[in-house]
N, C-alpha and C. Protein backbone atom coordinates (compact mmCIF):
# COMPACT_ATOMS: atom_id res chain seq x y z
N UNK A 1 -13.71 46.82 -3.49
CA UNK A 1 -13.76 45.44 -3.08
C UNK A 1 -14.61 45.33 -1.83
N UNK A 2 -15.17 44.42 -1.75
CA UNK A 2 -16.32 43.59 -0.54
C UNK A 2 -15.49 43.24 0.76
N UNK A 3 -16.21 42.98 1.46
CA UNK A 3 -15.33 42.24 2.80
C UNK A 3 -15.61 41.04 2.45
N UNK A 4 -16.14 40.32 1.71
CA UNK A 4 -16.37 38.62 1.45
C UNK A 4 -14.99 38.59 0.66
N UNK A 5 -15.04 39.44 -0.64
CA UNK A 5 -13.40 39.24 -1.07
C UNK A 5 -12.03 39.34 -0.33
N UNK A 6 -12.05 40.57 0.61
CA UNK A 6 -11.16 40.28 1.45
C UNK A 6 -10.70 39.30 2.07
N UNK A 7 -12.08 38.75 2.69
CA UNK A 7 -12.12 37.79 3.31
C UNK A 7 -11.22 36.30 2.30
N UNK A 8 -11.90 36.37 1.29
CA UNK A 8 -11.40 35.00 0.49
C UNK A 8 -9.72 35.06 0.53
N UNK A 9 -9.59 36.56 0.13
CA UNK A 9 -8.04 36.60 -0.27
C UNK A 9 -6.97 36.27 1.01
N UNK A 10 -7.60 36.52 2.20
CA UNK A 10 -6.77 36.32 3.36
C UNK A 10 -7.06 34.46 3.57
N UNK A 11 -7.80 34.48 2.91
CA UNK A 11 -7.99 33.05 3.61
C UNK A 11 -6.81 31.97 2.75
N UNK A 12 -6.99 32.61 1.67
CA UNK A 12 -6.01 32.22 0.53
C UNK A 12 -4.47 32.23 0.69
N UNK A 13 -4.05 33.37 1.43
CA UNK A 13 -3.07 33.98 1.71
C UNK A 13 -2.43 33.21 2.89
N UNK A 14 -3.14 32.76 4.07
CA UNK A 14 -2.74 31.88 5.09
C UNK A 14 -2.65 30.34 4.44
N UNK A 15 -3.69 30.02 3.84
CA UNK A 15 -3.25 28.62 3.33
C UNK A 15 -2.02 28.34 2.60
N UNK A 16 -1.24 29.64 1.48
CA UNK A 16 -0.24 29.28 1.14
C UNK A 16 1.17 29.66 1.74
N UNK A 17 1.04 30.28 3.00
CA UNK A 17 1.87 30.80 3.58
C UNK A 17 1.67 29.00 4.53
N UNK A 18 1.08 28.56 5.00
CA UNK A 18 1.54 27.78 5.67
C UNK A 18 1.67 26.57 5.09
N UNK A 19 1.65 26.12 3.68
CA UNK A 19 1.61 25.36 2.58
C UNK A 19 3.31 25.26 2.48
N UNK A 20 4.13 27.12 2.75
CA UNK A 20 5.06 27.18 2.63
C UNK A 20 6.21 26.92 3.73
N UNK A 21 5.34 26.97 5.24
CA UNK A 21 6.05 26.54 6.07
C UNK A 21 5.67 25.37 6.60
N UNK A 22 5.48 24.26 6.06
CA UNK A 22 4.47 23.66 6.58
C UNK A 22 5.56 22.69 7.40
N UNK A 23 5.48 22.27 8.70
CA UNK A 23 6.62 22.24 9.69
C UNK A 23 7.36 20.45 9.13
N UNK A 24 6.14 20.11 8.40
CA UNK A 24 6.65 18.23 8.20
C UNK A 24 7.10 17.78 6.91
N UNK A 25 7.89 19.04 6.25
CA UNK A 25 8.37 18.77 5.34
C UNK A 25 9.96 18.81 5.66
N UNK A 26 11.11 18.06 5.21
CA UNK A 26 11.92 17.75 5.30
C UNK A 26 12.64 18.48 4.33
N UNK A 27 13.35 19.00 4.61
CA UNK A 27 13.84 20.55 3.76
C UNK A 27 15.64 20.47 4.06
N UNK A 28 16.33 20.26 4.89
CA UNK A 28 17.63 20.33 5.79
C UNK A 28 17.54 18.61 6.42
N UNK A 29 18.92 18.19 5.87
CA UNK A 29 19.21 17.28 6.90
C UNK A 29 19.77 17.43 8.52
N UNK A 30 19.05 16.73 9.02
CA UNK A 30 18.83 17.08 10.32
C UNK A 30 19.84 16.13 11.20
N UNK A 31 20.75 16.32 11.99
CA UNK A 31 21.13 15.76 13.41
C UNK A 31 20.18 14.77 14.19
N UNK A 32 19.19 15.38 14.26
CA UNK A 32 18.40 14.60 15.48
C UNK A 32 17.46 13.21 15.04
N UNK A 33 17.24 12.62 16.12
CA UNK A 33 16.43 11.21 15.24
C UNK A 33 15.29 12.07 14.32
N UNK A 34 15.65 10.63 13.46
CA UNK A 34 14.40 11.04 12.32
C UNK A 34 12.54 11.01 12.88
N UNK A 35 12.25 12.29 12.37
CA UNK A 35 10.99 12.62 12.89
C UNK A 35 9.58 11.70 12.26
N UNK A 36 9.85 10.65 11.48
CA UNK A 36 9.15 9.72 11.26
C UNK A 36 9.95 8.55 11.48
N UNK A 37 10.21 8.43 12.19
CA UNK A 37 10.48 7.11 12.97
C UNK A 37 9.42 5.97 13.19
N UNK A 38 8.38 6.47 13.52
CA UNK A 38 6.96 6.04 13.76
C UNK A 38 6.70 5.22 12.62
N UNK A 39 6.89 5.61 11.00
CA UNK A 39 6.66 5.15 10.07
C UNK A 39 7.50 3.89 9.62
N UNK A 40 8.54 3.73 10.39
CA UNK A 40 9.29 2.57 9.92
C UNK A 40 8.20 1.27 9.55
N UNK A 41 7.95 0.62 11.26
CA UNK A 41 7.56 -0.12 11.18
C UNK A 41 6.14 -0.60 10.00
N UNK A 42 5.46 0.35 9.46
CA UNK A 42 4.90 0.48 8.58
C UNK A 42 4.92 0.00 7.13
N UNK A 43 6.24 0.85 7.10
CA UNK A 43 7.28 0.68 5.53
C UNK A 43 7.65 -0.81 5.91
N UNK A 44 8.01 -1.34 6.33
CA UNK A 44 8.53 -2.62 6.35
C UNK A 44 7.47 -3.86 6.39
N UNK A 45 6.38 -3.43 7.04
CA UNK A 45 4.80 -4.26 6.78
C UNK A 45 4.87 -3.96 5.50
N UNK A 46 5.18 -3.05 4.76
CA UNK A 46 4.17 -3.00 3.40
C UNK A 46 5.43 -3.39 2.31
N UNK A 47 6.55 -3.60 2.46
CA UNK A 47 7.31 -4.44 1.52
C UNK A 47 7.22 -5.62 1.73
N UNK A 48 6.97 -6.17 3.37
CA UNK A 48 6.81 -7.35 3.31
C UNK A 48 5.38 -8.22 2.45
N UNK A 49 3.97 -7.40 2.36
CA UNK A 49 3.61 -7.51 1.56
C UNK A 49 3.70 -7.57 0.09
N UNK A 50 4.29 -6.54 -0.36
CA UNK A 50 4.91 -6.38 -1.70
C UNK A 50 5.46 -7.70 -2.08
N UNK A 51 6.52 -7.40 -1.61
CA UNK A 51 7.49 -8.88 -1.70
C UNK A 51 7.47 -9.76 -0.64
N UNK A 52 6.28 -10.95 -0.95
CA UNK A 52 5.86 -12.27 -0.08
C UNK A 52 6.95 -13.35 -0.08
N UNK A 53 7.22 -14.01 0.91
CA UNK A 53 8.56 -15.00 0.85
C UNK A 53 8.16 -16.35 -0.06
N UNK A 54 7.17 -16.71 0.40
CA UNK A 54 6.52 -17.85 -0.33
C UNK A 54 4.96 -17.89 -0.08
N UNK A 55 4.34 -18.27 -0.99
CA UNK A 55 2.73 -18.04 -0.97
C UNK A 55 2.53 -19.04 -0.57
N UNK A 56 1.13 -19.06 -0.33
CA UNK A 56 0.72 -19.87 0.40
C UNK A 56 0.13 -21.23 -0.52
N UNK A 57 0.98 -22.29 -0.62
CA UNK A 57 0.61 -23.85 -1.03
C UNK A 57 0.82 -25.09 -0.35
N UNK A 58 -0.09 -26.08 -1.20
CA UNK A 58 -0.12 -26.97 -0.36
C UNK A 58 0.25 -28.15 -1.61
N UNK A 59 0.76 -29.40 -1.25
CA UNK A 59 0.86 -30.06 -1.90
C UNK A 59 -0.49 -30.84 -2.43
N UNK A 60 -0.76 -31.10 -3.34
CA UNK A 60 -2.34 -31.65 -4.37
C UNK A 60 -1.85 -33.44 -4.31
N UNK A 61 -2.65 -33.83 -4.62
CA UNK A 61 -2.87 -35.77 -4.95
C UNK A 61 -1.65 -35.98 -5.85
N UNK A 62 -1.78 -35.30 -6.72
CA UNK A 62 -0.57 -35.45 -7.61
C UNK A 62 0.82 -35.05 -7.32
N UNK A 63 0.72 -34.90 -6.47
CA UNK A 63 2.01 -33.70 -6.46
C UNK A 63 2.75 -32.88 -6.56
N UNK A 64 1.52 -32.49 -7.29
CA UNK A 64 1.87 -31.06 -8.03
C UNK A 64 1.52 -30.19 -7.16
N UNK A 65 1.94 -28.94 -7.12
CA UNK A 65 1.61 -28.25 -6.14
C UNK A 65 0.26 -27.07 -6.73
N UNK A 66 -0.34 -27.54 -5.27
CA UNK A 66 -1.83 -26.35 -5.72
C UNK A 66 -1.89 -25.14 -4.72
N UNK A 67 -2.53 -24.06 -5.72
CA UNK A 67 -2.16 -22.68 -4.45
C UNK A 67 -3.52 -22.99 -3.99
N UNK A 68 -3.81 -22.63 -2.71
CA UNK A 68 -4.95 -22.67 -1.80
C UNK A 68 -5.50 -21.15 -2.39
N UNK A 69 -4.19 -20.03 -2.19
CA UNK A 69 -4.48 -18.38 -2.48
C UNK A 69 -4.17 -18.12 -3.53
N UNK A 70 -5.19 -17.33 -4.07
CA UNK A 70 -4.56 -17.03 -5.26
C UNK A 70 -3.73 -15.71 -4.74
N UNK A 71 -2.00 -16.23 -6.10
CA UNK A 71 -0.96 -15.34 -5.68
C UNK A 71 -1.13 -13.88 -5.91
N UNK A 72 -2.34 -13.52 -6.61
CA UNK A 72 -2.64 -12.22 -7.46
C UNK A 72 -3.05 -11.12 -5.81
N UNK A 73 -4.32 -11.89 -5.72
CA UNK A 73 -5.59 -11.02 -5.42
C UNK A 73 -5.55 -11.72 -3.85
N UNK A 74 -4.63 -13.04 -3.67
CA UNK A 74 -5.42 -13.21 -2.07
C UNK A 74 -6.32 -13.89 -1.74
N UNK A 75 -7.01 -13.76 -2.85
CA UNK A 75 -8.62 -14.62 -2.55
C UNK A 75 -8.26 -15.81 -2.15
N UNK A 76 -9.05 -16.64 -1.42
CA UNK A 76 -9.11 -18.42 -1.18
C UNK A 76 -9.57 -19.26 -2.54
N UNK A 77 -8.90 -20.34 -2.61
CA UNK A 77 -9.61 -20.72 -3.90
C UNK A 77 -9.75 -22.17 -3.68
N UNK A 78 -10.91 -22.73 -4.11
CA UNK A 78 -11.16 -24.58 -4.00
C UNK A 78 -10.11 -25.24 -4.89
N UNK A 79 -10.02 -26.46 -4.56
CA UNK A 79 -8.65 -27.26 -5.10
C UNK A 79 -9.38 -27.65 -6.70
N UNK A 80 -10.44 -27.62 -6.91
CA UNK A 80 -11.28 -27.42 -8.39
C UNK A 80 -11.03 -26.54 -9.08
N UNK A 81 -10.67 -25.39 -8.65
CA UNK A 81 -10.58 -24.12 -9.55
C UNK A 81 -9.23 -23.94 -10.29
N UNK A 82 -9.61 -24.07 -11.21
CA UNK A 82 -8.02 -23.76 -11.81
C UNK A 82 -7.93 -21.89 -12.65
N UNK A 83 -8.73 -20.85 -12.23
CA UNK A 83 -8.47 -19.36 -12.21
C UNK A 83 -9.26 -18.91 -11.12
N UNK A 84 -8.48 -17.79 -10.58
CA UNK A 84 -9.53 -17.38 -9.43
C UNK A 84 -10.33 -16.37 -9.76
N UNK A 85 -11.44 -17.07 -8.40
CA UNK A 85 -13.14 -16.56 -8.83
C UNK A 85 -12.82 -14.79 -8.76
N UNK A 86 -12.11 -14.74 -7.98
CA UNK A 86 -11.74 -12.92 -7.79
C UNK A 86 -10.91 -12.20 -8.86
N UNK A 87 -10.28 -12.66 -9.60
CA UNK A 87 -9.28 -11.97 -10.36
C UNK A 87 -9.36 -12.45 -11.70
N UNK A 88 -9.74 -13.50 -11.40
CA UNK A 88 -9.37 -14.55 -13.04
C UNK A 88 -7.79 -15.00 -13.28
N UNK A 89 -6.90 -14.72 -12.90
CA UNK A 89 -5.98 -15.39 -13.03
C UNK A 89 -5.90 -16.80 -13.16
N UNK A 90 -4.97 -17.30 -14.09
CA UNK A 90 -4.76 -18.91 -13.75
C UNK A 90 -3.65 -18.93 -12.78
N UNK A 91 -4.12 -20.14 -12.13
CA UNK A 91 -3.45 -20.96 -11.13
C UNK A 91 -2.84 -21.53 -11.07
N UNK A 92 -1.34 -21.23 -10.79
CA UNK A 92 -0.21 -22.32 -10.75
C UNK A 92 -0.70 -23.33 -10.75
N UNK A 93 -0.04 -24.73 -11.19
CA UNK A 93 -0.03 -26.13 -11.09
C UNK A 93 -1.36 -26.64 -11.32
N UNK A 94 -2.67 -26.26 -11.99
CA UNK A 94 -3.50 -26.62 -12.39
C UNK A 94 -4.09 -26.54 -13.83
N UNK A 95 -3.40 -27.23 -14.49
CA UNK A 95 -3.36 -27.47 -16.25
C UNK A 95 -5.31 -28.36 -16.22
């Protein structure tokens, strides 16, 4: 064998040795505050996305209600459009 192979095999050998200890894996429940703590506030931005309280509308001439956003994709949409230009979806309250 070469010293380039050596070389590969050690290199190989540290990556899965520390693959195996790798310190941020959660293995034992732990006593002490949770070590992603940091991530809360995160997780809770991104359900609040997920699950929106109410989208964003406005009431139309008729009274029917028109989405400004489309509920899909987000996009802005003119009170003319009845699918949005971004997604194609149809648009609530515009028959």
């Amino acid at each position: 064998m070469g010293i380039a192979s050596l070389m590969v095999g050690a290199a190989v050998a540290v990556v899965v040795i520390a693959y195996l200890v790798h310190p941020f894996r959660v293995v034992i429940k732990r006593k002490t505050p949770d070590p992603y703590h940091h991530n809360i506030p995160i997780e809770s931005w991104v359900r609040q996305l997920k699950n929106p309280q109410a989208p964003f509308k406005d009431k139309g001439w008729g009274g029917a209600e028109t989405v400004n956003f489309c509920p899909r994709c987000g996009r802005e949409v003119a009170a003319e459009h009845r699918f949005c230009p971004g997604c194609g979806v149809q648009l609530p309250g515009r028959e």
